[in-house]
N, C-alpha and C. Protein backbone atom coordinates (compact mmCIF):
# COMPACT_ATOMS: atom_id res chain seq x y z
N UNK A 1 0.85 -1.17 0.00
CA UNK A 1 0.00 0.00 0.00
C UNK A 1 0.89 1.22 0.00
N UNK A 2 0.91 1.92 -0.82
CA UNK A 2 1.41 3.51 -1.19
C UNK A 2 1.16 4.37 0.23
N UNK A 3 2.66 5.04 0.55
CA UNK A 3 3.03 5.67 1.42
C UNK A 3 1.28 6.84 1.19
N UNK A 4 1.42 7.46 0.18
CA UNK A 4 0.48 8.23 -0.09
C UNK A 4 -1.10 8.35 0.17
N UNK A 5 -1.18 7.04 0.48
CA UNK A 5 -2.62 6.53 1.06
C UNK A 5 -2.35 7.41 2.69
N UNK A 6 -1.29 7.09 3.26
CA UNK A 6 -1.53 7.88 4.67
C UNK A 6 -1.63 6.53 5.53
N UNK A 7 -1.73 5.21 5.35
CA UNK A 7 -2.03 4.30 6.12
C UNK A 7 -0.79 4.38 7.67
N UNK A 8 0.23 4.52 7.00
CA UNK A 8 0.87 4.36 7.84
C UNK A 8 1.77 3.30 8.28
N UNK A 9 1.38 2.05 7.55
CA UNK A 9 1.31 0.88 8.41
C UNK A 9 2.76 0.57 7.39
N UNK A 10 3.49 0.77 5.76
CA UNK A 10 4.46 0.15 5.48
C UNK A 10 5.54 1.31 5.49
N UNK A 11 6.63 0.76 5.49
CA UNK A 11 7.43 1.70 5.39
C UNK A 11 8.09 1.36 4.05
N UNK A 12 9.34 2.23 3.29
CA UNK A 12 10.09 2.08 2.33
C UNK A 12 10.80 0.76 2.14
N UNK A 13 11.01 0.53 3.34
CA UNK A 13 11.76 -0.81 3.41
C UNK A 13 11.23 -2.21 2.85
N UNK A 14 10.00 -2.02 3.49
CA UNK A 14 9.18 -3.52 3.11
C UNK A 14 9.12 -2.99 2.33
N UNK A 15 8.28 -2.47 1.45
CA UNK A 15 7.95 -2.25 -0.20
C UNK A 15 9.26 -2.49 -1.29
N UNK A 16 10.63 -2.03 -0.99
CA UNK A 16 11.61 -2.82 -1.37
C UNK A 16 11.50 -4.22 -1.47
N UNK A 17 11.58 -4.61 -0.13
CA UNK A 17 12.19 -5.84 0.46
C UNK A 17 10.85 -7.25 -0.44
N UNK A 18 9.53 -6.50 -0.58
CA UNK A 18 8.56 -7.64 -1.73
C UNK A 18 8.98 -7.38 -3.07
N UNK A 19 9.11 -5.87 -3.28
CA UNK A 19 9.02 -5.83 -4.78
C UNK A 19 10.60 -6.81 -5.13
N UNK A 20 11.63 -5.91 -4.50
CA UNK A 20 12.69 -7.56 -4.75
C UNK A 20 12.89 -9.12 -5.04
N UNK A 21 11.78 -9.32 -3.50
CA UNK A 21 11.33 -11.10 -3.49
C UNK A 21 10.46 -11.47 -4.44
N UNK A 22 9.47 -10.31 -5.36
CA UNK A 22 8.75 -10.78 -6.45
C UNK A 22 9.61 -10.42 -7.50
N UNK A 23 10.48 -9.89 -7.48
CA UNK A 23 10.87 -9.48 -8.53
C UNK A 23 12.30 -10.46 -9.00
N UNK A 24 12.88 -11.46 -8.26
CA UNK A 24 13.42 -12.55 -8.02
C UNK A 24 12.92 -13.86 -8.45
N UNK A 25 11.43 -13.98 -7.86
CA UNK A 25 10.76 -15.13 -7.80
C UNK A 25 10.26 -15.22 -9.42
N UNK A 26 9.50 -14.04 -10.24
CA UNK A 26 9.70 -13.86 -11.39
C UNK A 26 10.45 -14.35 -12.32
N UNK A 27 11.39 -13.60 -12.09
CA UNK A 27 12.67 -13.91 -12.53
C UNK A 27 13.27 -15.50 -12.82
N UNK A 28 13.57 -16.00 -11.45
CA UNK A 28 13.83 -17.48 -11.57
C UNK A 28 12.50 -18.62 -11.38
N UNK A 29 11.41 -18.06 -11.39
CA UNK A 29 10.18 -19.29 -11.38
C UNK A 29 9.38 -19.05 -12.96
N UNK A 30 9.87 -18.05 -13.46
CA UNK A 30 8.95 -17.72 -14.78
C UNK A 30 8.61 -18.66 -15.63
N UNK A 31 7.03 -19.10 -16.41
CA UNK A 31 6.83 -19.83 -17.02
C UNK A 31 7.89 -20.27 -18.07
N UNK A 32 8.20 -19.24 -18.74
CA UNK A 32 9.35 -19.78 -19.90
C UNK A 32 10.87 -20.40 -19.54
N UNK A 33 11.01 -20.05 -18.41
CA UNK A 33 12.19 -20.20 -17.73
C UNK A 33 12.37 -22.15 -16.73
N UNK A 34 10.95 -22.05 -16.22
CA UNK A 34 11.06 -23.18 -15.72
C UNK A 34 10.14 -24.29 -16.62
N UNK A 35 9.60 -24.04 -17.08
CA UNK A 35 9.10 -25.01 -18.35
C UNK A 35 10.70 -25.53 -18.87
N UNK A 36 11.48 -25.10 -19.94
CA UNK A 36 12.36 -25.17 -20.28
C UNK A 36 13.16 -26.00 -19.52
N UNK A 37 13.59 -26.22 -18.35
CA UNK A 37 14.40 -26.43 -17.40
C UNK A 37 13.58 -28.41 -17.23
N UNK A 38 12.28 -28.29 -16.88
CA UNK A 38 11.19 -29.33 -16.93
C UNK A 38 11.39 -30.15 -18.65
N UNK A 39 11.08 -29.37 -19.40
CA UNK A 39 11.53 -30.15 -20.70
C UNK A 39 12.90 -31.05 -20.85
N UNK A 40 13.93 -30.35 -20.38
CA UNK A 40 15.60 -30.56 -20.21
C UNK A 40 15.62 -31.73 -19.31
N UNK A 41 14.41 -32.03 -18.35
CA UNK A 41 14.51 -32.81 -17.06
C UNK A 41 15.61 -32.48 -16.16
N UNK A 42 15.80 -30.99 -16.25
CA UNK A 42 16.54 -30.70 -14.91
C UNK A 42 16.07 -29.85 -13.70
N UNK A 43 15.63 -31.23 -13.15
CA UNK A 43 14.72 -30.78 -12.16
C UNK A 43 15.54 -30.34 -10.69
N UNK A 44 16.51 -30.60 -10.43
CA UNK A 44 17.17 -30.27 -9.56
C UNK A 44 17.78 -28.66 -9.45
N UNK A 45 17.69 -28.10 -10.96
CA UNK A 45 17.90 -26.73 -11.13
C UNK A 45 16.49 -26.10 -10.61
N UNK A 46 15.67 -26.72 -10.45
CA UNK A 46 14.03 -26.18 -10.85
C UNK A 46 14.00 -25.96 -8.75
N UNK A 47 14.41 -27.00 -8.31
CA UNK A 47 14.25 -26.97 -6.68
C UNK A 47 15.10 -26.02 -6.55
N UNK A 48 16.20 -26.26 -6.96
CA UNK A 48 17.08 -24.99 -6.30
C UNK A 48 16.74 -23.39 -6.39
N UNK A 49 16.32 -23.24 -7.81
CA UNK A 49 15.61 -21.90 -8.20
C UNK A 49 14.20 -21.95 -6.96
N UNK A 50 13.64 -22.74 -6.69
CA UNK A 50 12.36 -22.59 -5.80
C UNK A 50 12.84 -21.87 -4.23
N UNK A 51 14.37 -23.20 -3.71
CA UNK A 51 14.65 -22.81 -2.67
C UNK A 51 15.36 -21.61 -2.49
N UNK A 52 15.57 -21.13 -3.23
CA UNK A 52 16.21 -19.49 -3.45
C UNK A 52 15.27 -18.43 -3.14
N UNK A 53 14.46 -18.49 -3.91
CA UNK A 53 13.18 -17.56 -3.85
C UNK A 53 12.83 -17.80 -2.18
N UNK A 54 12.55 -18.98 -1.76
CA UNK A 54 11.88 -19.41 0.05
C UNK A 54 12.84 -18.62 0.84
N UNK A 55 14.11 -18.77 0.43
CA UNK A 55 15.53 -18.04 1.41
C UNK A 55 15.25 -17.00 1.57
N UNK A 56 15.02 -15.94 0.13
CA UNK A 56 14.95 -14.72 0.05
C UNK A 56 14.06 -13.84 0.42
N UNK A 57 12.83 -14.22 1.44
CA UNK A 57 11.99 -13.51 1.63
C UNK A 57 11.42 -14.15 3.29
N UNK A 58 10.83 -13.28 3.78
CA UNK A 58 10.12 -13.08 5.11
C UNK A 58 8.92 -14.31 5.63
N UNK A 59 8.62 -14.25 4.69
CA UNK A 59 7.28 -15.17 4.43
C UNK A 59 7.37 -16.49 4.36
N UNK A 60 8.32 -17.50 4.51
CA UNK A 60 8.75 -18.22 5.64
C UNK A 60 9.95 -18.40 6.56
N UNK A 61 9.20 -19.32 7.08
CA UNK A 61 10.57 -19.57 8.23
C UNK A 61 11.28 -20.64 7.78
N UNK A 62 13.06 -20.57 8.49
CA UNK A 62 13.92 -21.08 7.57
C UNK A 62 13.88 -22.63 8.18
N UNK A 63 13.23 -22.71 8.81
CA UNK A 63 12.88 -24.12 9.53
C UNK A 63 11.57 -24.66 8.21
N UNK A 64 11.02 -23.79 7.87
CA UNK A 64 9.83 -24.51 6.69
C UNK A 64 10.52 -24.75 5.83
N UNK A 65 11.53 -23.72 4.85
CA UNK A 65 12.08 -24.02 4.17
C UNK A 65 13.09 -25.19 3.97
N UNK A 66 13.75 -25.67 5.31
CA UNK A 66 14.43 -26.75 5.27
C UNK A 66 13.73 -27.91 4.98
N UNK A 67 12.42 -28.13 5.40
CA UNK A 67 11.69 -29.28 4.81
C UNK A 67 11.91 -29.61 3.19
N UNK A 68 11.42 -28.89 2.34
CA UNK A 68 11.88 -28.77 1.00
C UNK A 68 13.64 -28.97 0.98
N UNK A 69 14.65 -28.25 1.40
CA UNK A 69 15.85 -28.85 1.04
C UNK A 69 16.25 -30.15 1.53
N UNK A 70 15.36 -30.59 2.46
CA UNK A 70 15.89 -32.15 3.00
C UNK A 70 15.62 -32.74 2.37
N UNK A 71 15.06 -33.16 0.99
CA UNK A 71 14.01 -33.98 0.29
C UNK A 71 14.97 -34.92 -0.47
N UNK A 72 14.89 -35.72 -0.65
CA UNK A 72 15.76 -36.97 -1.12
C UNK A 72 15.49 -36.76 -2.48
N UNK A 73 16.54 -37.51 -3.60
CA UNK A 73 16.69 -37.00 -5.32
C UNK A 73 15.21 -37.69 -5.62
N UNK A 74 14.88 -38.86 -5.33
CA UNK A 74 13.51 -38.88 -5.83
C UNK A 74 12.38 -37.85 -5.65
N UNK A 75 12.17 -37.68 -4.08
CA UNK A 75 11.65 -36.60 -4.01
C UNK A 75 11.71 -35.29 -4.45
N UNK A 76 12.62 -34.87 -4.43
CA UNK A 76 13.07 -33.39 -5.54
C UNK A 76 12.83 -33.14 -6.53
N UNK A 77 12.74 -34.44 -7.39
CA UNK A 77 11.92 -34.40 -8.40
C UNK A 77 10.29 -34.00 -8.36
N UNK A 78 9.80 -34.98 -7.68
CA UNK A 78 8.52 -34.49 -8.02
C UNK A 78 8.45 -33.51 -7.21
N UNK A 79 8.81 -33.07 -6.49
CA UNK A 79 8.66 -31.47 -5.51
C UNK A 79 8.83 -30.52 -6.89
N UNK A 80 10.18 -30.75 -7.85
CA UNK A 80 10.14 -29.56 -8.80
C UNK A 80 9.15 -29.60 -9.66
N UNK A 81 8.72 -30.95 -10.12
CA UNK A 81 7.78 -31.04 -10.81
C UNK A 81 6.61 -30.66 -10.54
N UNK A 82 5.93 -30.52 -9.45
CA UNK A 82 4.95 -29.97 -8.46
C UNK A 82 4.83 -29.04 -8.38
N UNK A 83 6.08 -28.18 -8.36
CA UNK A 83 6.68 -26.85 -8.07
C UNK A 83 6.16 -26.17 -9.88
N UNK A 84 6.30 -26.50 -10.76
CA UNK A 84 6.30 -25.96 -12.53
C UNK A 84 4.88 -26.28 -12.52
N UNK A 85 3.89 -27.22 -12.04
CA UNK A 85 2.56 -27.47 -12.58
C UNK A 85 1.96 -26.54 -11.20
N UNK A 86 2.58 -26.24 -10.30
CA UNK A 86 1.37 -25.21 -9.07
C UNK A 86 1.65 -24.10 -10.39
N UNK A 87 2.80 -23.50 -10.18
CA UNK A 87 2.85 -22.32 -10.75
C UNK A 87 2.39 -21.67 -12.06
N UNK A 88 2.54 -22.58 -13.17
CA UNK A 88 2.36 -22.96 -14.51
C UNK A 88 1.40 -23.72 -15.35
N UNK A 89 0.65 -24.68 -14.16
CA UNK A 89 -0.14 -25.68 -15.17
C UNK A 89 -1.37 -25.55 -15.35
N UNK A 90 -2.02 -26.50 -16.09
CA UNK A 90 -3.29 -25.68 -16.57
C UNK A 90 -4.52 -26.64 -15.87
N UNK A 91 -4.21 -27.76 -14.80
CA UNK A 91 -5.18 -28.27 -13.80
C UNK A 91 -5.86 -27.12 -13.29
N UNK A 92 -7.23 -27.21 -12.27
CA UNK A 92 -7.63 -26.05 -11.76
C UNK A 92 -6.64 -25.65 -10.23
N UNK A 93 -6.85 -24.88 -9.89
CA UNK A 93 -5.35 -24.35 -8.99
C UNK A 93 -5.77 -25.53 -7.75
N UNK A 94 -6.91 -25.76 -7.45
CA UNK A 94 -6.38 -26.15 -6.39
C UNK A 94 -6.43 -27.97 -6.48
N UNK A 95 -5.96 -28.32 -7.27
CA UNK A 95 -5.72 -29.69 -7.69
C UNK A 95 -4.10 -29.24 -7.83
N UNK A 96 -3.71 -28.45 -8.33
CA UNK A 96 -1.99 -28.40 -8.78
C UNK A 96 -1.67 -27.92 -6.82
N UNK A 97 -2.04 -27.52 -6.20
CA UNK A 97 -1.70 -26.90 -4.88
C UNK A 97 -2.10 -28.44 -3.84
N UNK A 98 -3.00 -29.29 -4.35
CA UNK A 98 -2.82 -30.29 -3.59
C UNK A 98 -1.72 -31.26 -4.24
N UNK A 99 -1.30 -31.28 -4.87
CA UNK A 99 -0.50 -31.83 -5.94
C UNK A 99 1.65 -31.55 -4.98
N UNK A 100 1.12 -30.19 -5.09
CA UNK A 100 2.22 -29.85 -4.46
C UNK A 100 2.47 -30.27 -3.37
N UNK A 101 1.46 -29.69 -2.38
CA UNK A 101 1.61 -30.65 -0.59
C UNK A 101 2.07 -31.58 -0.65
N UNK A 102 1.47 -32.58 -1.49
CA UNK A 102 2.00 -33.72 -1.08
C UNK A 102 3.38 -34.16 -1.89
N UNK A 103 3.95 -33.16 -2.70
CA UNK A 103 5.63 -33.54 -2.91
C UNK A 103 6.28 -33.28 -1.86
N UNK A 104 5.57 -32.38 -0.61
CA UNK A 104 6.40 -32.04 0.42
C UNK A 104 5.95 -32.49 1.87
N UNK A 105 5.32 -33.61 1.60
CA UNK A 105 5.03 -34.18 3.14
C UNK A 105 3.76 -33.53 3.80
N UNK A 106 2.60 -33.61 3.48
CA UNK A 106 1.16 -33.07 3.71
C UNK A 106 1.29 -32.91 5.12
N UNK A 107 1.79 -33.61 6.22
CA UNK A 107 1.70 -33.99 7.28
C UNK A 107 2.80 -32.47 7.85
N UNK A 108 3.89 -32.48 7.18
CA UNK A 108 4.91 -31.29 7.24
C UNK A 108 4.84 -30.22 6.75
N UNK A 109 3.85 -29.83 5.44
CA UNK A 109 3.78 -28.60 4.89
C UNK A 109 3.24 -27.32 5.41
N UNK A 110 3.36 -26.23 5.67
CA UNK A 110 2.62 -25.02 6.48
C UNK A 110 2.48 -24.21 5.26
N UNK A 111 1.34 -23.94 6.18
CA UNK A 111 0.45 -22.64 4.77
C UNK A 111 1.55 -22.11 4.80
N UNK A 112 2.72 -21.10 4.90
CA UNK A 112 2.99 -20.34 3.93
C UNK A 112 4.02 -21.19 3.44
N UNK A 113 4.52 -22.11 3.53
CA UNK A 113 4.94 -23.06 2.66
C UNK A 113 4.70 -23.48 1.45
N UNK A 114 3.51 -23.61 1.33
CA UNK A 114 2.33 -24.42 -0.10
C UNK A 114 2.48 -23.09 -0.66
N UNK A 115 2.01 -21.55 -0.30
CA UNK A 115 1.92 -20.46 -0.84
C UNK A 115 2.38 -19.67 -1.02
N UNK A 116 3.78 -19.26 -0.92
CA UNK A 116 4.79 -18.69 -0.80
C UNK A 116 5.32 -18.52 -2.43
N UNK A 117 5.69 -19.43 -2.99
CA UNK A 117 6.31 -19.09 -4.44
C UNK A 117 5.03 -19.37 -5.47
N UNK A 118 3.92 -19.45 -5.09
CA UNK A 118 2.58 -18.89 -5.66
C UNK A 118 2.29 -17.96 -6.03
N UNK A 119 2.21 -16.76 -4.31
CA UNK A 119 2.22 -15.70 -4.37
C UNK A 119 3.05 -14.20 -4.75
N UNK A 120 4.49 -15.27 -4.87
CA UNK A 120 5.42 -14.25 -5.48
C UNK A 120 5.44 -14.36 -6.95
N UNK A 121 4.91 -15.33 -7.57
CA UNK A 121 5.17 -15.54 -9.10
C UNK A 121 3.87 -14.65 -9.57
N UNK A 122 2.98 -15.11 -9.05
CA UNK A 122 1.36 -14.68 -9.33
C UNK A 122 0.67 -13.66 -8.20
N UNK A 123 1.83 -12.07 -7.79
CA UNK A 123 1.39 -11.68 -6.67
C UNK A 123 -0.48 -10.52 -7.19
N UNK A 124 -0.75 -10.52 -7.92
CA UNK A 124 -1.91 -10.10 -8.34
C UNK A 124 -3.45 -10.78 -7.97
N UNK A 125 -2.94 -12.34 -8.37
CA UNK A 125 -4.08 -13.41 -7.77
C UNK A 125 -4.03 -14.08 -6.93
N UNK A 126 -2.69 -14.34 -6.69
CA UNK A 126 -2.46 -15.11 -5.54
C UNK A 126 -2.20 -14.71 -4.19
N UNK A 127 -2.27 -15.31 -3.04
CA UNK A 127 -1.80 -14.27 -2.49
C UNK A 127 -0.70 -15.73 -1.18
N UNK A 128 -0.06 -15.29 -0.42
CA UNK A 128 0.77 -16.12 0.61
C UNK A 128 -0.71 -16.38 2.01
N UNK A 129 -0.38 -17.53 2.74
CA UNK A 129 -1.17 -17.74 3.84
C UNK A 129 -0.33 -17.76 5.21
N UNK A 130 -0.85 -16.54 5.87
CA UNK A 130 0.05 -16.55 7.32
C UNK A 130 -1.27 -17.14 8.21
N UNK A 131 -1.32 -18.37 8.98
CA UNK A 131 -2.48 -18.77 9.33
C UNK A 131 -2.92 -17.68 10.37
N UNK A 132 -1.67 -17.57 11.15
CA UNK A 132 -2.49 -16.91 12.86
C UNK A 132 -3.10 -15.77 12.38
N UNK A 133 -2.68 -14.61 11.63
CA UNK A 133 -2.99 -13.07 10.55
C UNK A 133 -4.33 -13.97 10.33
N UNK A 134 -4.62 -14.42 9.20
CA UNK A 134 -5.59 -14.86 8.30
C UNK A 134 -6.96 -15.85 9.11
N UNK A 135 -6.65 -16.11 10.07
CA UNK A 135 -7.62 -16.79 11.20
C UNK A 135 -8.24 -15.49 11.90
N UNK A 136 -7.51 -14.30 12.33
CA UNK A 136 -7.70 -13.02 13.20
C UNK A 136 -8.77 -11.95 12.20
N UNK A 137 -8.30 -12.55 11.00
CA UNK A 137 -9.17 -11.60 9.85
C UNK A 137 -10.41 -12.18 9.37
N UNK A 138 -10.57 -13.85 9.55
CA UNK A 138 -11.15 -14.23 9.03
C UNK A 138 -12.80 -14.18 10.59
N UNK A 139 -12.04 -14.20 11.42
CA UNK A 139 -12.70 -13.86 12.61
C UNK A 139 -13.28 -12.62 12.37
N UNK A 140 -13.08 -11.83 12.15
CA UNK A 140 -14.25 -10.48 11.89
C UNK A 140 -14.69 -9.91 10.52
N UNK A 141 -14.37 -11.03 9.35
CA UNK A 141 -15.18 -10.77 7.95
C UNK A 141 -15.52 -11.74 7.63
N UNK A 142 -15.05 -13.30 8.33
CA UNK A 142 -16.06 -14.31 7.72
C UNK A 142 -16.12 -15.23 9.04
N UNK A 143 -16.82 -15.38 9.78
CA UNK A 143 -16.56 -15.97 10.92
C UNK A 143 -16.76 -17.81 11.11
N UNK A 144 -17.41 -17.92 9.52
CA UNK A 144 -17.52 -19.59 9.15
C UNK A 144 -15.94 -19.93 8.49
N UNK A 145 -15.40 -19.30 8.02
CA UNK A 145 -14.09 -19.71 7.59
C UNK A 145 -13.31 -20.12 8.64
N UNK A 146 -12.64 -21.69 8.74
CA UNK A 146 -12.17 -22.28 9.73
C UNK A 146 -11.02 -22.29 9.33
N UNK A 147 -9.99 -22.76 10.01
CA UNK A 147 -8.52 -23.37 9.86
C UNK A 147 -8.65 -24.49 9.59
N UNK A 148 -7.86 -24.86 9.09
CA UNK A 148 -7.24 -26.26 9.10
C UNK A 148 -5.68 -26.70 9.16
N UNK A 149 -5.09 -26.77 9.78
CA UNK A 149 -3.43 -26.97 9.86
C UNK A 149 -3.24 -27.72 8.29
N UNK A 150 -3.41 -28.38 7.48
CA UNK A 150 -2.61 -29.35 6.15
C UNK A 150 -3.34 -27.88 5.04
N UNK A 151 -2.70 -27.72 4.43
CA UNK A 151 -2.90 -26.75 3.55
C UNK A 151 -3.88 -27.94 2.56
N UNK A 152 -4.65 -27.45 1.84
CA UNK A 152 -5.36 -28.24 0.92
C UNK A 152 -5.61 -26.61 -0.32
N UNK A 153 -5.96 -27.68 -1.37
CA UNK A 153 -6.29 -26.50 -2.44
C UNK A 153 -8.28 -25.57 -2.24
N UNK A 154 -9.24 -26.87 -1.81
CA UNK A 154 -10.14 -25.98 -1.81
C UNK A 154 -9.84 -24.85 -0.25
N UNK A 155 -9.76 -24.77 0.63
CA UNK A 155 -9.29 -24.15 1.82
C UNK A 155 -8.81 -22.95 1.38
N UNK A 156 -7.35 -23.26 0.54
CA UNK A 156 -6.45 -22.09 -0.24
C UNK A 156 -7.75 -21.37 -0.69
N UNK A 157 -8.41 -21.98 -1.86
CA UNK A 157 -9.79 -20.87 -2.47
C UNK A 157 -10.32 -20.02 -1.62
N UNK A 158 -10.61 -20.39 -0.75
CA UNK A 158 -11.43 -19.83 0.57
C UNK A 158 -10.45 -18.64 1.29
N UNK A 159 -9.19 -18.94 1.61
CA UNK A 159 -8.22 -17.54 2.21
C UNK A 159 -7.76 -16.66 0.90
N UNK A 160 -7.98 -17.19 -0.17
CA UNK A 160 -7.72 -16.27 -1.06
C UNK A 160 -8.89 -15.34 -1.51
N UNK A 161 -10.18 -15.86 -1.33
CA UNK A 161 -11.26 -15.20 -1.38
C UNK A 161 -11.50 -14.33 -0.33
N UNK A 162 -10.84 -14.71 1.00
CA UNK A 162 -10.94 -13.78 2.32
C UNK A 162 -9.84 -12.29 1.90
N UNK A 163 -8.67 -12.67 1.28
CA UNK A 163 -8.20 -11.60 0.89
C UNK A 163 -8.57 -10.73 -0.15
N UNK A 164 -9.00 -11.48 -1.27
CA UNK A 164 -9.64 -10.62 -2.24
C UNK A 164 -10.51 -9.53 -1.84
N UNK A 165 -11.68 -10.06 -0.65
CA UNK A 165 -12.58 -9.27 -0.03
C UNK A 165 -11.87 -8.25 0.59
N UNK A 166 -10.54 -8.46 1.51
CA UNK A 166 -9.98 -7.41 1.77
C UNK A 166 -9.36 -6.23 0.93
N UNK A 167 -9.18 -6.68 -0.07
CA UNK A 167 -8.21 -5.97 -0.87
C UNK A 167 -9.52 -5.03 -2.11
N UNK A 168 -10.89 -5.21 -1.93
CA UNK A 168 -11.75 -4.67 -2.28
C UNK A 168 -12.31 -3.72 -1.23
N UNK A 169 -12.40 -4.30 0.01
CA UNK A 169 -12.56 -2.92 1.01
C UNK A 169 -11.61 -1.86 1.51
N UNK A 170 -10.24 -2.32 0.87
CA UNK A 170 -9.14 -1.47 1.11
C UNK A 170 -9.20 -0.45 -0.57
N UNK A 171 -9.62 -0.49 -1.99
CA UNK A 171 -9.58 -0.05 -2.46
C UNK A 171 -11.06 1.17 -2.83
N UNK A 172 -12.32 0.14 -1.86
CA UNK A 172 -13.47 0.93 -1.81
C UNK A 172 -13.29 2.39 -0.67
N UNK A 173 -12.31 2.25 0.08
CA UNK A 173 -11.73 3.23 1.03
C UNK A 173 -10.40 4.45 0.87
N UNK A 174 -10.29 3.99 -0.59
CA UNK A 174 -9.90 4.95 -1.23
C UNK A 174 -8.05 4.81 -1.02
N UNK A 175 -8.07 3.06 -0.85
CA UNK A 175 -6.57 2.83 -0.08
C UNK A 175 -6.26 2.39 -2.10
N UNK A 176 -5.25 1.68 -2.07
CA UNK A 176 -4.07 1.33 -3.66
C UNK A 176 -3.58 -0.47 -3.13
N UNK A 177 -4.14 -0.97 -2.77
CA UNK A 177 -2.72 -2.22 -3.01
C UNK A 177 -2.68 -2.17 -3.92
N UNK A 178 -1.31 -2.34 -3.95
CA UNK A 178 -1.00 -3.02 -5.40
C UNK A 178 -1.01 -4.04 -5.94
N UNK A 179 -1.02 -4.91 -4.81
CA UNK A 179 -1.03 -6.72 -5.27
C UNK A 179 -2.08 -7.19 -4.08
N UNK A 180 -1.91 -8.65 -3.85
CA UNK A 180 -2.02 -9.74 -2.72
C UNK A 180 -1.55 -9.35 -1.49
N UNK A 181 0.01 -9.16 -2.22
CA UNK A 181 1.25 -9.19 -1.45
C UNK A 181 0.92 -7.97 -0.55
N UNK A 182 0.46 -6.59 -0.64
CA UNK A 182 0.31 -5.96 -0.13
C UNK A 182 -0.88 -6.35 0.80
N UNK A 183 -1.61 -6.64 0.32
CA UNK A 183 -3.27 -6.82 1.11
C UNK A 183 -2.74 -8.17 2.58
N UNK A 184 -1.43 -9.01 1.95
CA UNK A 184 -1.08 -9.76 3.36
C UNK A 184 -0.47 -9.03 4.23
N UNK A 185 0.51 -7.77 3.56
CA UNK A 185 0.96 -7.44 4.38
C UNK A 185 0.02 -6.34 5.44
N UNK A 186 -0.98 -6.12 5.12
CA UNK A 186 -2.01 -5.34 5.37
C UNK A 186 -2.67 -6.67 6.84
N UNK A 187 -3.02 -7.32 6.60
CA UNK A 187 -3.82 -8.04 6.82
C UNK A 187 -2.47 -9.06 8.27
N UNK A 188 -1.34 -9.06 7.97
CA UNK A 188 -0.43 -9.42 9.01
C UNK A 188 -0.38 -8.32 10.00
N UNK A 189 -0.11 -7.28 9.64
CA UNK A 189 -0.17 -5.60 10.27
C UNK A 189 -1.06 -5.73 11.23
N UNK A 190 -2.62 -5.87 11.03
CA UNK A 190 -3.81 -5.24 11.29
C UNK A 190 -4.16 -6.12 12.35
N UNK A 191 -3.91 -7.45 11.65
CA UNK A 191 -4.70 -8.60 12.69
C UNK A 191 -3.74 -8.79 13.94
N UNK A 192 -2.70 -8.23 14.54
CA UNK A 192 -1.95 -8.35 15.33
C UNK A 192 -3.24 -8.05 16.99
């Protein structure tokens, strides 16, 4: 959200510090870029480009991220492969997002885990899931929206629809996100 709104709530720094991590995640997750890489069957370039992007940003913890680098060569595979069809494929999203969980241990994955290089590739539609934020919000605009600890794809629909709604009452108020990315960071801010 633009200093200019008056909110208050970001400073120069964070607005760097996403436009960077999207502007990275872009960069090395881009359809043409990791398709290519998937064609080549070098899928081990494809994890590493993923775990780069997870390093480089706030939005998880480096304890989540280690789940994904512990993953054995079989597994890495289909994690990258998982990783090119969430981001890229043409299943409905939340079949490619359950798809993914389970390259990474359903039992081990945390929402911003599953959503993290989603939301930086696709920060317009997609957006990242911070549960405790997104439970606090969902508590005073949708109060049937539950948690669930295993990330699943219909669930995802549902917190992404909770943000959308936010990111429509933040622009009916005369606020700017610019993305998702802003409306989480809005929505991490607020629900404290």
């Amino acid at each position: 959200l633009g200093a200019q709104q008056g909110l208050g709530l970001f400073d120069g720094r964070l607005k760097r510090f996403r436009d960077a991590a999207i502007e990275e995640a872009q960069s090395l997750l881009g359809a043409e870029v990791l398709l290519g890489f998937a064609d080549a069957h070098q899928f081990d370039e494809i994890a590493q480009r993923a775990l780069q992007v997870m390093r480089g940003t706030d939005l998880v913890t480096p304890r989540q991220v280690a789940l994904a680098k512990d993953l054995s060569d079989a597994d890495r595979r289909v994690f990258a492969q998982a990783q090119v069809d969430l981001l890229h494929g043409e299943e409905p999203l939340e079949a490619r997002l359950d798809k993914y969980v389970l390259s990474l241990g359903p039992r081990d994955c945390s929402w911003p885990l599953a959503t993290v290089t989603l939301a930086l590739v696709h920060p317009k539609e997609q957006v990242c899931v911070r549960p405790t934020a997104f439970r606090n919000q969902a508590h005073w605009m949708q109060p049937g929206l539950t948690y669930e600890p295993r990330p699943t794809g219909m669930r995802y629909l549902a917190w992404r629809g909770l943000a959308q709604r936010v990111e429509k009452r933040l622009l009916a108020a005369g606020l700017q996100p610019r993305d998702l990315v802003d409306v989480y960071d809005f929505i991490r801010i607020t629900a404290k």
